[in-house]
Each structure stands twice: as structure tokens, then as C-alpha cells.
Protein backbone atom coordinates (compact mmCIF):
# COMPACT_ATOMS: atom_id res chain seq x y z
CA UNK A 1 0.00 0.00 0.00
CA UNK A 2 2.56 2.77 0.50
CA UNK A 3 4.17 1.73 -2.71
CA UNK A 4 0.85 2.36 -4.51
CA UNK A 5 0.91 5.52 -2.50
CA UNK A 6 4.10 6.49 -3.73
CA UNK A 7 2.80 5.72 -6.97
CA UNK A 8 -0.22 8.21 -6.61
CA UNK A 9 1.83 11.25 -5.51
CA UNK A 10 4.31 11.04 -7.88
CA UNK A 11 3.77 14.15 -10.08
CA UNK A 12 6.06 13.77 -12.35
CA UNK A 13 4.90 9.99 -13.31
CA UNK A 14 2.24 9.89 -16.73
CA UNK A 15 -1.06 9.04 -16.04
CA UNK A 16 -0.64 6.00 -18.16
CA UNK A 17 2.67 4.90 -16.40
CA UNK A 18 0.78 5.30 -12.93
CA UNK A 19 -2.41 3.34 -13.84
CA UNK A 20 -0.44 0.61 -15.40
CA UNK A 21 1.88 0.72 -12.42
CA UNK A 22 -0.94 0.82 -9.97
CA UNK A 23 -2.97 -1.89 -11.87
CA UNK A 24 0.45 -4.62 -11.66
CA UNK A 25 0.96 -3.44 -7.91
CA UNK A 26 -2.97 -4.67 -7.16
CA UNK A 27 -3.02 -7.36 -9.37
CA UNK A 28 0.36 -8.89 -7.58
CA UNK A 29 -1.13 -8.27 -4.02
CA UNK A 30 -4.41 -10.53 -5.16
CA UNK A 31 -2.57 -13.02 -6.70
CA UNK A 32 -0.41 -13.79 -3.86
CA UNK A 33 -3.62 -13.81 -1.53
CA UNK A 34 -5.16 -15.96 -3.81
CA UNK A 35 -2.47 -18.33 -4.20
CA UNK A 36 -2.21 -18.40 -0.50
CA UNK A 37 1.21 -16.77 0.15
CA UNK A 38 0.28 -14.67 2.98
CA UNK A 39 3.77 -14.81 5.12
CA UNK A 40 3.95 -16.41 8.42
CA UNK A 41 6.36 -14.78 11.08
CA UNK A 42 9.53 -16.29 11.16
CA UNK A 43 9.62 -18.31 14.93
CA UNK A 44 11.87 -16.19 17.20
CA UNK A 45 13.70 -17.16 20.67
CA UNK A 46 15.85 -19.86 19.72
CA UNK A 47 16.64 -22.41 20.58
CA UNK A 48 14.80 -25.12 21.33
CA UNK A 49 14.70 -26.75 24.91
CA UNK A 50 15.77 -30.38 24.85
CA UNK A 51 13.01 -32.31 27.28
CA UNK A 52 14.46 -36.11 29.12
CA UNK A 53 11.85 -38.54 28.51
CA UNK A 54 12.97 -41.18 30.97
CA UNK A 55 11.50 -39.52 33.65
CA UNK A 56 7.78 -37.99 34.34
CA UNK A 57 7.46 -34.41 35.15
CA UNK A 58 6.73 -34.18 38.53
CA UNK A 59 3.32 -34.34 39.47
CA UNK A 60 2.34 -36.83 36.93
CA UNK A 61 2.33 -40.56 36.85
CA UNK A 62 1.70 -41.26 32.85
CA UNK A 63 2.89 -40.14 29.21
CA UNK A 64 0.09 -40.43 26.46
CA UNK A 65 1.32 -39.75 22.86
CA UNK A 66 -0.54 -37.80 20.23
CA UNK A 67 0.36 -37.99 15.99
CA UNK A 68 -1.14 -34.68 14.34
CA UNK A 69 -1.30 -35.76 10.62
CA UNK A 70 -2.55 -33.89 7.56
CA UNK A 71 -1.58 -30.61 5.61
CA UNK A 72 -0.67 -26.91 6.15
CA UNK A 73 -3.84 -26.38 8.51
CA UNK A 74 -2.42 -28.87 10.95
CA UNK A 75 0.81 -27.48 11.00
CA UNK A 76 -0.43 -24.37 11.67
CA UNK A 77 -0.13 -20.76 10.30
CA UNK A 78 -1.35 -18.64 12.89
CA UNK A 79 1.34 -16.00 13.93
CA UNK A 80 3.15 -16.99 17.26
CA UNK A 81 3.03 -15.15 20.66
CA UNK A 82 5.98 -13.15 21.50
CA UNK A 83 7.05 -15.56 24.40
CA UNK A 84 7.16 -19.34 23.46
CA UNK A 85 5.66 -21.79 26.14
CA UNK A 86 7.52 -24.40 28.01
CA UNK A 87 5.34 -26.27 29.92
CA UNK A 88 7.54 -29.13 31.37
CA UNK A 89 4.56 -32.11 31.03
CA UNK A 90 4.40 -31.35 26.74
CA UNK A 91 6.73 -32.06 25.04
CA UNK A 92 7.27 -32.31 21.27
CA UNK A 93 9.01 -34.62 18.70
CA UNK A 94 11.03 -32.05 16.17
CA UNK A 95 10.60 -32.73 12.76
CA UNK A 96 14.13 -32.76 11.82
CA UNK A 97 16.25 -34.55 14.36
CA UNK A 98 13.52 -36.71 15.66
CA UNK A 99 14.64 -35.76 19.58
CA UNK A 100 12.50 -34.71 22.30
CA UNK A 101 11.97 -31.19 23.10
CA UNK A 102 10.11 -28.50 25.51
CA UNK A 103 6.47 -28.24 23.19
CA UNK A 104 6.12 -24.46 21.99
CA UNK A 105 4.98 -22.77 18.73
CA UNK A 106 5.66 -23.80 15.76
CA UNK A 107 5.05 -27.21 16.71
CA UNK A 108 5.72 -28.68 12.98
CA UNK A 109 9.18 -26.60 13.15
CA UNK A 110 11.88 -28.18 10.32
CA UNK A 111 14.76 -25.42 10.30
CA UNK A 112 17.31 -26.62 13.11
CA UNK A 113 16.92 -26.93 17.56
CA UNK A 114 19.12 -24.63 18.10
CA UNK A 115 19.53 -21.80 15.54
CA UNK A 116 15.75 -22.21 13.57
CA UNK A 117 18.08 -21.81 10.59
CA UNK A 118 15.92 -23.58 7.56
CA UNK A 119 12.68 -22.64 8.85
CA UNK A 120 9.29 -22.74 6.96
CA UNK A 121 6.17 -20.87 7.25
CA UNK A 122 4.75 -23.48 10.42
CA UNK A 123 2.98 -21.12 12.82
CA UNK A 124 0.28 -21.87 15.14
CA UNK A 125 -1.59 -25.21 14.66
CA UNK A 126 -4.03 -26.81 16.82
CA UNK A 127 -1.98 -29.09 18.63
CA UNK A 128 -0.66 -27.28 21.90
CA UNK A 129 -4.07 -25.56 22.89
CA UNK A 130 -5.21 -29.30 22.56
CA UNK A 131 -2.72 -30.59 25.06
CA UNK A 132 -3.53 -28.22 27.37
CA UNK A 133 -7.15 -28.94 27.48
CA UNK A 134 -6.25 -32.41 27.71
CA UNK A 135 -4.03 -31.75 30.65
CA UNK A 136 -6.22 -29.91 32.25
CA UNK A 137 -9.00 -32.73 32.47
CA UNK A 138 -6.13 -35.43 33.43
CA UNK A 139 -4.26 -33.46 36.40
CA UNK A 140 -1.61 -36.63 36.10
CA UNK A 141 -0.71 -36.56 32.45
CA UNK A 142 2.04 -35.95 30.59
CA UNK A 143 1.73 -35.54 26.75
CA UNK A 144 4.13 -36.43 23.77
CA UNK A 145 3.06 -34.47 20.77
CA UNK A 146 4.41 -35.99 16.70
CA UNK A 147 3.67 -33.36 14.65
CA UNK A 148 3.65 -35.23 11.25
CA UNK A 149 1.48 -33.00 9.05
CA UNK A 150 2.85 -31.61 5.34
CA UNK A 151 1.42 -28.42 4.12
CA UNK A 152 -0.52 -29.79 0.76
CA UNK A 153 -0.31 -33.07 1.05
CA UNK A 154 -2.88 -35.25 -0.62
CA UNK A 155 -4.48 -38.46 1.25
CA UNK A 156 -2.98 -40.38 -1.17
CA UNK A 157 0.84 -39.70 -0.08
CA UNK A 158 -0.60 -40.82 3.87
CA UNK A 159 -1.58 -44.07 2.79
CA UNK A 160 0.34 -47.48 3.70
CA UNK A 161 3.53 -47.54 1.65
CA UNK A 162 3.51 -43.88 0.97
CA UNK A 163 6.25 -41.41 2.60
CA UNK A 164 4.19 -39.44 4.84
CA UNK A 165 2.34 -42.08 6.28
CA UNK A 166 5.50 -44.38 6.09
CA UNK A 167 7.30 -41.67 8.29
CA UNK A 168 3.90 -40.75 10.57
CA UNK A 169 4.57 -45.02 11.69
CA UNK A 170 8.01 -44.77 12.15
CA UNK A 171 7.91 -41.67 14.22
CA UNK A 172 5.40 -42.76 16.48
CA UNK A 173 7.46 -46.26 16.64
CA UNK A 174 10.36 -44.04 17.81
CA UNK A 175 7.78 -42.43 20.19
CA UNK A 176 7.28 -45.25 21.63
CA UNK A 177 11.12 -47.25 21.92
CA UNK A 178 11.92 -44.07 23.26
CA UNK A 179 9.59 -43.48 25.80
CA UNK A 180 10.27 -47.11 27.10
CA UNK A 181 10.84 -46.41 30.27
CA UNK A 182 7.75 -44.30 31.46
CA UNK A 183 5.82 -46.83 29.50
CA UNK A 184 4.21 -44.20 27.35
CA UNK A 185 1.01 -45.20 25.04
CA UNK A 186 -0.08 -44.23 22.08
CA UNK A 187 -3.55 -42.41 22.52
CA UNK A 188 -4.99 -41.19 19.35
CA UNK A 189 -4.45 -39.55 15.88
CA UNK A 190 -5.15 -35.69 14.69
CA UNK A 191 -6.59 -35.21 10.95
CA UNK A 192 -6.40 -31.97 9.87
CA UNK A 193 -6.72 -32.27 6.07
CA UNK A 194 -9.18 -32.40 2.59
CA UNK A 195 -8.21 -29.16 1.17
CA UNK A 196 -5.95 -31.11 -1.45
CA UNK A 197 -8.38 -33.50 -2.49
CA UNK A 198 -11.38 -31.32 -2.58
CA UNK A 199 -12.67 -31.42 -6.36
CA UNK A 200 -14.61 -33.11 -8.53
CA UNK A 201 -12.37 -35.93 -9.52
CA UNK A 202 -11.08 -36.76 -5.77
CA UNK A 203 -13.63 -36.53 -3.54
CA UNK A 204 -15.58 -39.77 -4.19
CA UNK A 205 -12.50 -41.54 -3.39
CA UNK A 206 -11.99 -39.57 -0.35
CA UNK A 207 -13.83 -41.66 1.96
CA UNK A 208 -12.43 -45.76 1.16
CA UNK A 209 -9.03 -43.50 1.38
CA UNK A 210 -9.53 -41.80 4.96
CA UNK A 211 -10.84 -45.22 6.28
CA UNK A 212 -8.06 -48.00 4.52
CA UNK A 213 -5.10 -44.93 6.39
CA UNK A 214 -6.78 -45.46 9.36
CA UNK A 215 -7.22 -49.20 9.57
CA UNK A 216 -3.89 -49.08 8.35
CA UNK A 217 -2.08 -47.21 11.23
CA UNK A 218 -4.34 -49.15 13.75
CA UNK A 219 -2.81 -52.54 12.38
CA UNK A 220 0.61 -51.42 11.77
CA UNK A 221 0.89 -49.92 15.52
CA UNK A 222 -0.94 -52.57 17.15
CA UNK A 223 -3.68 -50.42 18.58
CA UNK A 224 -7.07 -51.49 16.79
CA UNK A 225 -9.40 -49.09 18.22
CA UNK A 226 -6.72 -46.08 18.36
CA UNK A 227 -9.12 -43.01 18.66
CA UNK A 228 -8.93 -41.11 15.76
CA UNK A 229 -10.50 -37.69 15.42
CA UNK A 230 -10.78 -35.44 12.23
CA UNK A 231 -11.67 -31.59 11.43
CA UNK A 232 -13.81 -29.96 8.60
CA UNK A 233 -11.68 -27.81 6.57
CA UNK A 234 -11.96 -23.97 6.07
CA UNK A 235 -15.83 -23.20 4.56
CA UNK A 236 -13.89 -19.39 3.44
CA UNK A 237 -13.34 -19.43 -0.20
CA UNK A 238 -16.27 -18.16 -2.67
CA UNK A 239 -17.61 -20.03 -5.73
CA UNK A 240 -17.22 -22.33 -7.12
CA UNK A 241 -14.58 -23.39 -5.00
CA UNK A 242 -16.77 -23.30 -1.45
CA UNK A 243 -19.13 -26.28 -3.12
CA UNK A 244 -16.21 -28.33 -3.58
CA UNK A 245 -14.97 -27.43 0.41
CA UNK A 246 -18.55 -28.25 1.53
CA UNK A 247 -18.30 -31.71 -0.07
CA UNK A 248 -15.46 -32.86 1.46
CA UNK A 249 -16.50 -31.54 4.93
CA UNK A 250 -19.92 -33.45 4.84
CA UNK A 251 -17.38 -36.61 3.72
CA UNK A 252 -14.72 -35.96 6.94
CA UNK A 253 -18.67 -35.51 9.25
CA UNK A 254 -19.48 -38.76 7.96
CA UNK A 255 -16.63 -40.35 9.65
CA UNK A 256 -17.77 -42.08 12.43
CA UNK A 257 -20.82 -43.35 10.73
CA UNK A 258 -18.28 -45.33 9.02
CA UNK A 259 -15.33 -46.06 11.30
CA UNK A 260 -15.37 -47.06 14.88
CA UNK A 261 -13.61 -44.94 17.70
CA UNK A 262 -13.56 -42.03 15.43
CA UNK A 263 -15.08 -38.24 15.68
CA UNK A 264 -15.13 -35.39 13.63
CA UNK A 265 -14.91 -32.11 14.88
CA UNK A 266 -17.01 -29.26 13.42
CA UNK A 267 -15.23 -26.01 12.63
CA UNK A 268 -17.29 -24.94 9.56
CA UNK A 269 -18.09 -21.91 11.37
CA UNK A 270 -14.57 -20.12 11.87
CA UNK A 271 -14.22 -18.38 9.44
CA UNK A 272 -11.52 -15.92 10.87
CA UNK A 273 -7.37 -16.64 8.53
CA UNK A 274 -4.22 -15.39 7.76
CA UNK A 275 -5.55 -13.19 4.99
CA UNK A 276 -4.96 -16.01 2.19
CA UNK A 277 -8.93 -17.86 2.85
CA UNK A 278 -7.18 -20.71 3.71
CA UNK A 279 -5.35 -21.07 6.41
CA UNK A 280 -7.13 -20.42 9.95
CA UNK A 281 -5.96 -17.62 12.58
CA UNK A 282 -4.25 -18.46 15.54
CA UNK A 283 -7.88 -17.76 17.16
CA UNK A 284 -9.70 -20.34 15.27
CA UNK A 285 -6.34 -22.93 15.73
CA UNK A 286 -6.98 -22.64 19.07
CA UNK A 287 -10.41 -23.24 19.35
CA UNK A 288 -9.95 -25.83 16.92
CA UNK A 289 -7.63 -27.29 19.54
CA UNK A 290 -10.49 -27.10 22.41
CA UNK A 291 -12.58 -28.83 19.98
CA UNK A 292 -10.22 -31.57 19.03
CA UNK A 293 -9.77 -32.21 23.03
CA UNK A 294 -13.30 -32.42 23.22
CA UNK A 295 -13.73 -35.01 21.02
CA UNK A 296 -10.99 -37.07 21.50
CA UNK A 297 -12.47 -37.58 25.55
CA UNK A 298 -15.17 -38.79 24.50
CA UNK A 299 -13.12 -41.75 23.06
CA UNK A 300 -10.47 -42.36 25.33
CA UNK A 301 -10.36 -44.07 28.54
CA UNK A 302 -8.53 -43.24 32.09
């Protein structure tokens, strides 16, 4: 905007140099909103605080781990807060050196623990304010978050055999062998994702998909009623694309009508992003979080 202010006051600038300027200055700001390139903060505060899982915080007497799975939603875009949280009892999995860490925004982090150097856009996901909630209905818990999720993945790259489902297994193996010694467990699975398979060609494979993934991480982790608990994507885009966004959220509500030990939550509602129409606030991330706790106690048991 103060470019295309610049552009207005400019006196000496023809009129047909300033409306062709203005025009390409416009039509490069919608574009970029359109195409969903709305910036994320870059995370600040390095580094990251290693957490020693063979020991309980104190004050609890368990360690339940948690996959979030899916696409850029789930990893979160929301802009950070200024201080990062360090809650002892969450900790988180980093994506690139698969060691245990102090849980704080972004969650999905890649660039390195210490310096953030090789950062992406991950911002504020869902996952923390879910832990919370979830910690503060089980006063004794500990929580292990994986974040797993790839901004624009498809379903078909998270089923068995594929790399991001293939990698979702063996990090929640590692989870697991690494968490030995508390005897940690497995609790459920976070599905944040549709937006990539949401047209006219994908979405009546979309449901024999979602259900052969999650029969598929059930029998490969030995867990055959692991809860599992999906979101409705972003309702925000216009025509014709919002028909195609509807479908696939009345697919992902569908869910435990044709899985067992599965819920969906409902976010069609929140409406509130980034400035791109896809990607949710940090408001709606975190009451997508509550949500997503909400659910996933009605499936799990003490």
C-alpha cells in the first residue's frame, strides 16, 4: 500500500505509467492472496529446549502420545506469541532430528533446535491448545506431541507404503522405543486435512481413502481401536470453490458413521485466517484445539 501511495503522488509519473503501475501493484497483491502466500512470522527465541523422557514431570504418573497428521492447517499458520511456552509435562518430537523437546509454537518446526536456521512458514496449529485442554481434564498426564502433518499433502501420499504415512509409523514407533521407560502409550491420531483432495475428480475416493489410512495405522501400531478424530476444513473461499470445500467436509462428518472410535470435529463456522482464505488464525487454531480435546475424551479411557 505505501508503494501504490508512492505511486499516486508522484507528479512527475504519466497518467498512463501510474495506472499501469498501480494496476500490476494490485493485481500482484491478489494473486499472492489468492495463491495463498500470505507470510507467516519467522519463529523467534531460539533455541529449542531439549526435554528427558525417561523420567515424568513431577506431578504426573503417565505419558500419552498424540500424531497430528494432515496438511498446512495442521501445521499451523497462525502467527506466534511473543514468548514461546515451556510447559515441562508437553513435550514435542522435532521434525528434523527426531529428539525430544520443551512443546512451543511452531510445533511442525523443520529449520534446526538450536539456531531455527531452515525454517518454513509453520505457525500456530491446533496441537498445543489441545494438550492443554487435555491436561487440564487429566491433572496426572504428561503428553508427547508428533507433529507429522505436510502443508498440501494429498491423502494419497498418507496411505500405507507412501512417505508421509511411512514416516507418521516410524515416528510414532520411535515415540514409543523411546519413551520405554515411562511406559508411554499411544492415545490417538489428529486429521487436519481435505483441502488437497477437494474437487470433482477426488472426492468420491476420499472416503475408502480416509478409512483404509486409518485401519492401516491401527494394524501397523498394534492399537485397533486407536481413537482417531478429524476436522472440517476452512468453509472461506467463494464459488465455485466453497461447493467443492462443503463436499469434502460433509465426507470428513461422515466419519464415524463409518469407522469405529472415530469423531469429527465441526469447525465450519470459523471463518476468521491469515488473509490467504485458507489457512485459519491463531484464534480459530486454538479453538480448533479445544474442539479436538473435546472429542478425543469422548473416546479415550482413564
Amino acid at each position: 500500500m505505501h508503494l501504490l501511495m508512492e505511486l499516486r503522488f508522484n507528479k512527475r509519473m504519466p497518467m498512463f505509467r501510474l495506472i499501469t503501475a498501480s494496476f500490476v501493484f494490485l493485481s500482484t497483491a491478489l494473486f499472492a492472496q489468492r495463491a495463498g502466500k500470505v507470510p507467516t512470522p519467522p519463529p523467534t527465541k531460539p533455541p529449542l529446549q531439549r526435554a528427558d523422557v525417561s523420567k515424568l514431570p513431577d506431578g504426573t504418573t503417565h505419558l500419552d502420545i498424540y500424531l497430528l497428521c494432515g496438511q498446512s492447517n495442521m501445521k499451523g499458520r497462525g502467527v506466534m506469541p511473543d514468548e514461546p511456552k515451556r510447559d515441562p509435562r508437553v513435550v514435542m518430537m522435532h521434525r528434523g532430528d527426531d529428539q525430544w523437546y520443551l512443546a512451543r509454537h511452531p510445533l511442525h518446526l523443520t529449520g534446526d533446535a538450536q539456531t531455527f536456521k531452515g525454517h518454513d512458514n509453520a505457525g500456530v496449529g491446533p496441537g498445543l491448545t489441545f494438550a492443554e485442554v487435555m491436561l487440564n481434564q487429566d491433572k496426572e498426564a504428561a503428553i508427547a506431541l508428533v507433529p507429522c502433518a505436510v502443508g498440501g499433502s494429498s491423502i494419497k501420499v498418507w496411505q500405507k507404503g507412501a512417505k508421509l504415512y511411512e514416516d507418521a509409523v516410524r515416528r510414532a514407533r520411535l515415540a514409543l522405543s523411546s519413551t520405554a521407560g515411562v511406559k508411554a502409550r499411544i492415545r490417538g491420531i489428529l486429521w487436519l486435512q481435505g483441502e488437497a483432495n477437494a474437487n470433482a475428480k477426488e472426492l468420491p475416493a476420499y472416503e475408502d481413502l480416509l478409512k483404509a489410512m486409518i485401519e492401516a495405522f491401527r494394524s501397523d501400531l498394534g492399537l485397533p481401536e486407536l481413537p482417531f478424530i478429524a476436522c472440517t476444513i476452512g468453509e472461506m473461499q467463494p464459488e465455485p470453490r466453497l461447493k467443492d470445500l462443503m463436499a469434502m467436509n460433509q465426507l470428513l462428518l461422515n466419519l464415524p458413521n463409518r469407522v469405529k472410535h472415530t469423531q469429527c470435529v465441526d469447525a465450519r463456522e470459523l471463518k476468521t485466517h491469515i488473509g490467504d482464505r485458507v489457512h485459519f488464525d491463531t484464534a480459530a487454531q486454538e479453538e480448533m484445539g479445544r474442539r479436538f480435546a473435546a472429542k478425543m475424551t469422548q473416546l479415550v479411557q482413564p
